[in-house]
Protein backbone atom coordinates (compact mmCIF):
# COMPACT_ATOMS: atom_id res chain seq x y z
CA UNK A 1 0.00 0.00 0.00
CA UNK A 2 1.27 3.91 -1.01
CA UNK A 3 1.23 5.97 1.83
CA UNK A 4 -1.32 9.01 1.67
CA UNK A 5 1.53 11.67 0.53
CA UNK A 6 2.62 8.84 -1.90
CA UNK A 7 -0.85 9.24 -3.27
CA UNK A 8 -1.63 12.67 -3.33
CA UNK A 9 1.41 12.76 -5.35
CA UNK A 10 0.11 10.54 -7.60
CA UNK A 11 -3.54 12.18 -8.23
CA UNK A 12 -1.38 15.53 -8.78
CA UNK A 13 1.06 14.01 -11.78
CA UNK A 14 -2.37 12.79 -12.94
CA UNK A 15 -4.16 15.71 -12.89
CA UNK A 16 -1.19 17.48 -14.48
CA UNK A 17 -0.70 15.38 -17.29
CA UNK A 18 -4.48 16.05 -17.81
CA UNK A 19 -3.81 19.92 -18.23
CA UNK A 20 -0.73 19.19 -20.63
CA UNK A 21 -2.51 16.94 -22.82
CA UNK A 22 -5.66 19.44 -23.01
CA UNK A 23 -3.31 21.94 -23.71
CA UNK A 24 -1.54 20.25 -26.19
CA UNK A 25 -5.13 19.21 -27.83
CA UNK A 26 -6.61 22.27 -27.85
CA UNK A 27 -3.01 23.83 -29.86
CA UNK A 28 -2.86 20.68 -32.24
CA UNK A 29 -6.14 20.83 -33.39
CA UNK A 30 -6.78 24.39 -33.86
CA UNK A 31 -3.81 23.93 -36.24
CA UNK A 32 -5.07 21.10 -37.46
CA UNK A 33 -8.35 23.13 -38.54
CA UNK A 34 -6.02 25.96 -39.73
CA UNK A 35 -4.52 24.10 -42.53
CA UNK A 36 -8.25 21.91 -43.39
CA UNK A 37 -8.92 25.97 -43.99
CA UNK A 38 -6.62 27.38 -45.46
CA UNK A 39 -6.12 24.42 -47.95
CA UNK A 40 -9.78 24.00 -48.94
CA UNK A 41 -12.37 26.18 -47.37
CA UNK A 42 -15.88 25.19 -46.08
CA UNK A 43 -16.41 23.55 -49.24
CA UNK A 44 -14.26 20.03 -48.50
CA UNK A 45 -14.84 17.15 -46.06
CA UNK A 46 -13.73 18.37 -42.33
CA UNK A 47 -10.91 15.54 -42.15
CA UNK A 48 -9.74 17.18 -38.75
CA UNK A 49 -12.88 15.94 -36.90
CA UNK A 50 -11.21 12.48 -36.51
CA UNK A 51 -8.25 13.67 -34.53
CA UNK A 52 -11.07 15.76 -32.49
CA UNK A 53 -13.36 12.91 -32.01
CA UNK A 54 -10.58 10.50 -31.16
CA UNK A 55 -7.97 12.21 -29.04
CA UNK A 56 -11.23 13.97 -27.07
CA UNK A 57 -12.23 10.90 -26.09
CA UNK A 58 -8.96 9.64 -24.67
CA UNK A 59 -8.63 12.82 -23.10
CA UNK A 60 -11.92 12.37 -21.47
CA UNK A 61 -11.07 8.68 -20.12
CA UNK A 62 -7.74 10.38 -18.91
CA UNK A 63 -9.58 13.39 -17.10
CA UNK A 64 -12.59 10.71 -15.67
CA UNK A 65 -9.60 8.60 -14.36
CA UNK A 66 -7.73 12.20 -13.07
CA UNK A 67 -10.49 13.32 -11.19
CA UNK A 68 -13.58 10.99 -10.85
CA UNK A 69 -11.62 7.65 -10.18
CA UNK A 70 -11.54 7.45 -6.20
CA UNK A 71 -9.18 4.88 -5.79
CA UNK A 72 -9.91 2.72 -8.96
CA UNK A 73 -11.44 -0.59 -9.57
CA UNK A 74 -8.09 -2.71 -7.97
CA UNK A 75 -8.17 -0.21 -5.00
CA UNK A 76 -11.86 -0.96 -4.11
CA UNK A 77 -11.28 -4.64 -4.51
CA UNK A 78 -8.36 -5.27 -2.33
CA UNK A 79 -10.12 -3.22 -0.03
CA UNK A 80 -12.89 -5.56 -0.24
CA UNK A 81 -10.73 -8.49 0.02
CA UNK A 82 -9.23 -7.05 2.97
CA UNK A 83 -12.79 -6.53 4.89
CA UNK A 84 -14.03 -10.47 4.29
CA UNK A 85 -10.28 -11.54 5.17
CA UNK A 86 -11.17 -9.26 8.69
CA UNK A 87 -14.56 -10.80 8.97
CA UNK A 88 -13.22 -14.70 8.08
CA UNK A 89 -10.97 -14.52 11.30
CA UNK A 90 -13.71 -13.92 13.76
């Protein structure tokens, strides 16, 4: 088991990385749409919705698991485990 400090440390790198990587998107794909404009107009298929679409979703997972994700899925189990091991000695 992390300690609490350990883990606080954790959730911050995470929630960091969350900020880079929405940074980054949001100055990718606005150049991404700059050159879908500036090389064809309105008039051609919108190619840079895929990397929108896409990397928005992964960036959603990534903020969900940042800041929604109390303790995760393995966290809740061994906690679990640790309650019916607690219960199984009495």
């Amino acid at each position: 088991m992390e300690s609490t400090n350990e883990k606080l440390w954790r959730i911050a790198r995470q929630r960091a990385r969350v900020k880079n990587n929405a940074i980054s998107y949001l100055i990718v794909n606005t150049f991404l749409i700059g050159i879908w404009y500036f090389s064809s107009g309105y008039s051609h298929f919108f190619w840079p919705m895929f990397p929108l679409i896409f990397w928005g979703m992964g960036l959603g997972f990534e903020y969900y698991h940042a800041y929604h994700d109390n303790g995760g899925v393995a966290e809740r189990e061994y906690q679990k485990l640790l309650k019916e091991e607690e219960r199984s000695r009495r």
